[in-house]
N, C-alpha and C. Protein backbone atom coordinates (compact mmCIF):
# COMPACT_ATOMS: atom_id res chain seq x y z
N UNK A 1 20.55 7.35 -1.93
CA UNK A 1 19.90 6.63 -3.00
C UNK A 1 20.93 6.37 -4.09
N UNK A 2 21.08 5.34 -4.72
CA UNK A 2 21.93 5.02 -5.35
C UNK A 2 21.10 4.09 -6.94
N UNK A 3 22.03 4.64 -7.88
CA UNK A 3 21.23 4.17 -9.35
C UNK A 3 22.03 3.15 -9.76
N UNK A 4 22.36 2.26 -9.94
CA UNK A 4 23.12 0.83 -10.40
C UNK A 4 22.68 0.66 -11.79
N UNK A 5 21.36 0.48 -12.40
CA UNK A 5 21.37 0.70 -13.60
C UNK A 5 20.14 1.11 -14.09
N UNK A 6 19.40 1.50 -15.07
CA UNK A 6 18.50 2.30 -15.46
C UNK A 6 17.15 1.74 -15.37
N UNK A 7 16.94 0.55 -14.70
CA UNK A 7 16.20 -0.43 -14.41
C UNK A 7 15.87 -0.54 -13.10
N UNK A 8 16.71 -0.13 -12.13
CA UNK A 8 17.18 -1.08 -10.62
C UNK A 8 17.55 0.31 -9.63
N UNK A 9 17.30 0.44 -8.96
CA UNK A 9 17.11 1.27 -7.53
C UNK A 9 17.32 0.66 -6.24
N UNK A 10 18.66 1.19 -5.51
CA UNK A 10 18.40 1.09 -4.24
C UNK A 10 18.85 2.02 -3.21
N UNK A 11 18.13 1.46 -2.33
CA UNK A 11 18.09 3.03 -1.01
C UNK A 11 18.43 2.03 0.16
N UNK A 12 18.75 3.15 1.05
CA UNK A 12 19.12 2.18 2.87
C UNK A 12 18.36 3.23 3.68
N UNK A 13 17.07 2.77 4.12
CA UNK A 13 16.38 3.32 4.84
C UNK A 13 17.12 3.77 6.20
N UNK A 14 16.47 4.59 6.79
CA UNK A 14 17.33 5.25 8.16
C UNK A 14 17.23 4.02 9.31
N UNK A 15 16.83 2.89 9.11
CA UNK A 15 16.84 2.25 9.92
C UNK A 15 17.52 1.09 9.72
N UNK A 16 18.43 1.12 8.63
CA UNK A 16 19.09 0.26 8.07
C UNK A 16 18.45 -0.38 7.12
N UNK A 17 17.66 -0.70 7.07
CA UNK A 17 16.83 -2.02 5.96
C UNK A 17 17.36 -1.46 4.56
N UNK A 18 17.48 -2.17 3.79
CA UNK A 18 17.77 -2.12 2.35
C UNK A 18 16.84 -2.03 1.45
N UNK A 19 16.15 -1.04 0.39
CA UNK A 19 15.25 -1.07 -0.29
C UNK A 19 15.79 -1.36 -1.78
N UNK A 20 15.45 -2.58 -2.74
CA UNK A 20 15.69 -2.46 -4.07
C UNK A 20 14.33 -2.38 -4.63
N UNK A 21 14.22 -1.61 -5.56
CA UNK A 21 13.36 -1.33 -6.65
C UNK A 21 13.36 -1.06 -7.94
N UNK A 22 12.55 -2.39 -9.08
CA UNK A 22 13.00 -2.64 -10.37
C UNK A 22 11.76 -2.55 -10.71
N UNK A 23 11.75 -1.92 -12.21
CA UNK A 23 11.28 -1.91 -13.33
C UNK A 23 11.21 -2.79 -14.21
N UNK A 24 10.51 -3.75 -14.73
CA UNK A 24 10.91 -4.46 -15.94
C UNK A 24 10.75 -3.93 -17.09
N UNK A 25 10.98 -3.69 -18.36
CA UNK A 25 10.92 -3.41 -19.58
C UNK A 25 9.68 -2.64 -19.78
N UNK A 26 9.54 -1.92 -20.02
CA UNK A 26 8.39 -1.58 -20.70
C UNK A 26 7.53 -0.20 -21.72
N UNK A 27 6.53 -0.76 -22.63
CA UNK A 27 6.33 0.50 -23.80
C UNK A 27 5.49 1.65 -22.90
N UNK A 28 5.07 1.92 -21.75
CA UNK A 28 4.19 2.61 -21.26
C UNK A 28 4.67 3.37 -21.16
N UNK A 29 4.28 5.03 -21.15
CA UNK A 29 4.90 6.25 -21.13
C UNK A 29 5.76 6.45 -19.75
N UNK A 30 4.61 5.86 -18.67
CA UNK A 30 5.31 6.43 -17.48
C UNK A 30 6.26 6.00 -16.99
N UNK A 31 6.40 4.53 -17.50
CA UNK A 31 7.99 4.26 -17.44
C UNK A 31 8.68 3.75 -18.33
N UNK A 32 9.05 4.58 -19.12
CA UNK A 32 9.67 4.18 -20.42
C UNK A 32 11.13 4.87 -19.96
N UNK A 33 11.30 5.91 -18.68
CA UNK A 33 12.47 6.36 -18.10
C UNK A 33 12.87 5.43 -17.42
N UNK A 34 12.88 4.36 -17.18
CA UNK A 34 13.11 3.30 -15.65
C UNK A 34 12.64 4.46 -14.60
N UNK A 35 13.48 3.67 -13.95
CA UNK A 35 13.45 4.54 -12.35
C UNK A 35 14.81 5.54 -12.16
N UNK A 36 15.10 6.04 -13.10
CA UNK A 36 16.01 7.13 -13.35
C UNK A 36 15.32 8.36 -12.94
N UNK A 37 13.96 8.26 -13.88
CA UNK A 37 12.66 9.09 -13.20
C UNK A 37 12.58 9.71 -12.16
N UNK A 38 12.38 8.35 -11.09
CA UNK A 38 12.18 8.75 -9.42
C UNK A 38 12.84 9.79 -8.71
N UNK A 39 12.55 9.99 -8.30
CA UNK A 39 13.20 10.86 -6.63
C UNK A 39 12.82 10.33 -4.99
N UNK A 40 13.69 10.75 -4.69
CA UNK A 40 13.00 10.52 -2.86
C UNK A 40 12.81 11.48 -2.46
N UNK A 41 11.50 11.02 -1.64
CA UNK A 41 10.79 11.92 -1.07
C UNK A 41 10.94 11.83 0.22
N UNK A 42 10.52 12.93 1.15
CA UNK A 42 11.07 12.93 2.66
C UNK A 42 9.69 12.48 2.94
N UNK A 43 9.39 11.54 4.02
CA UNK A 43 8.11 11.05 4.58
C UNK A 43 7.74 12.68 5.27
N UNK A 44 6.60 12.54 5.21
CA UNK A 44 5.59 13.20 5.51
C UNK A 44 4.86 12.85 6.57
N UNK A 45 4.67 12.00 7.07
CA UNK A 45 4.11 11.38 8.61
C UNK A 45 5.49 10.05 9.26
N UNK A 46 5.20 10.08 10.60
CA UNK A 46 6.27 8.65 10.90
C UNK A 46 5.11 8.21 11.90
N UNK A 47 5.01 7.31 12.39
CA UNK A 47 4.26 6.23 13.26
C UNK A 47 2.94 5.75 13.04
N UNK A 48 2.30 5.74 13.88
CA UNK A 48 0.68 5.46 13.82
C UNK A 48 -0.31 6.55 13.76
N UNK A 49 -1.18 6.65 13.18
CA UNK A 49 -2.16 7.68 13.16
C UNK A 49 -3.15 7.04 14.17
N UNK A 50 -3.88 8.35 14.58
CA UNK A 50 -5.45 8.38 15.31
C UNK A 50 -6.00 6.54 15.29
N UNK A 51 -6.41 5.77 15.64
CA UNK A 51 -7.59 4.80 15.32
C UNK A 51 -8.44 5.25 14.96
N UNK A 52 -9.01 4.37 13.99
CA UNK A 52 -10.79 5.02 13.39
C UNK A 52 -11.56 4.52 14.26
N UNK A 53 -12.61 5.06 13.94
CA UNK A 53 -13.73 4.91 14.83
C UNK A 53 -14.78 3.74 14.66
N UNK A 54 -14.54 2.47 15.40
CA UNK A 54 -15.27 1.08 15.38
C UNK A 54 -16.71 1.50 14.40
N UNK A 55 -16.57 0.37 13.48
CA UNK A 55 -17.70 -0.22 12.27
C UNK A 55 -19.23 0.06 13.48
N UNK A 56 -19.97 0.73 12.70
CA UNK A 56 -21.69 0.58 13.65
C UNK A 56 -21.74 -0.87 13.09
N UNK A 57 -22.43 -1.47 14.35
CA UNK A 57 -22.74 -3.08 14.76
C UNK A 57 -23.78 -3.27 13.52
N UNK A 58 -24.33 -4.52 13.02
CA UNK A 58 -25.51 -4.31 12.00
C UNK A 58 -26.73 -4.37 12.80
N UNK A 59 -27.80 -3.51 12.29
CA UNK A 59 -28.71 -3.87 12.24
C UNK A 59 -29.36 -5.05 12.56
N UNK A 60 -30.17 -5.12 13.94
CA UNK A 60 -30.82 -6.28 14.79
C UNK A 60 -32.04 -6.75 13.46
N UNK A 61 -31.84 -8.05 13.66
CA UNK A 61 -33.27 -8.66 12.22
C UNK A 61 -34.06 -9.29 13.05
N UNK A 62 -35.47 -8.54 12.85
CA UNK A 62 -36.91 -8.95 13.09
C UNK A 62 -36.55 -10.97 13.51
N UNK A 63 -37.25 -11.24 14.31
CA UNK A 63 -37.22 -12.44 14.64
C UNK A 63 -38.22 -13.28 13.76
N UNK A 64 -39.07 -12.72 13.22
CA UNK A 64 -39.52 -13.52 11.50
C UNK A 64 -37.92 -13.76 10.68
N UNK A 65 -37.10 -12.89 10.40
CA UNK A 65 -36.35 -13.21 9.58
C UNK A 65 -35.08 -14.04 9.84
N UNK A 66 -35.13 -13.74 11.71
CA UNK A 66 -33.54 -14.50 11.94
C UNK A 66 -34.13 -16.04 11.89
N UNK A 67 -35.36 -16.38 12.07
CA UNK A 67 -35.94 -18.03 11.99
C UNK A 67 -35.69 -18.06 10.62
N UNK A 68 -35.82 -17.73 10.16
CA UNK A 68 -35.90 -18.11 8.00
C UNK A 68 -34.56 -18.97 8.06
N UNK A 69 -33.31 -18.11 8.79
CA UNK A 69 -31.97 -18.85 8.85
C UNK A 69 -31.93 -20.33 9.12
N UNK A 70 -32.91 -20.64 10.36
CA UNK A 70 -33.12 -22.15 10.92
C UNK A 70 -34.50 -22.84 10.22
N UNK A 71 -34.69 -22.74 8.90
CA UNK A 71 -36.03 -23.30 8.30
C UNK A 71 -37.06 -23.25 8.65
N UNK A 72 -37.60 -22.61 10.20
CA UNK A 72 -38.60 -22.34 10.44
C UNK A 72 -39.70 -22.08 9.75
């Protein structure tokens, strides 16, 4: 990780890709440090997790109500 200036961050991910990350100006507490602040963190998971478990289908509508759709 490398600091260039008190604004501007960059890293070279392990897979080569290049990460820059900037701050613009600002009065807010939490970054009133730039990104001098930051640290890196070691990932904590790598790939894909579990799939979730498919949305329940909706609810079948009474055939009074699916006609309402066609002006019936």
């Amino acid at each position: 990780m490398t600091v260039n200036d008190p604004v501007r961050l960059e890293t070279t991910l392990g897979d080569g890709r290049r990460v820059t990350l900037s701050l613009p100006p600002t009065e807010a507490p939490w970054g009133a440090g730039g990104v001098g602040a930051l640290r890196a963190v070691p990932a904590t998971h790598t790939g894909r997790a579990q799939e979730p478990p498919p949305s329940p289908a909706p609810p079948v509508l009474p055939l009074e109500v699916a006609l309402l759709g066609f002006g019936a």
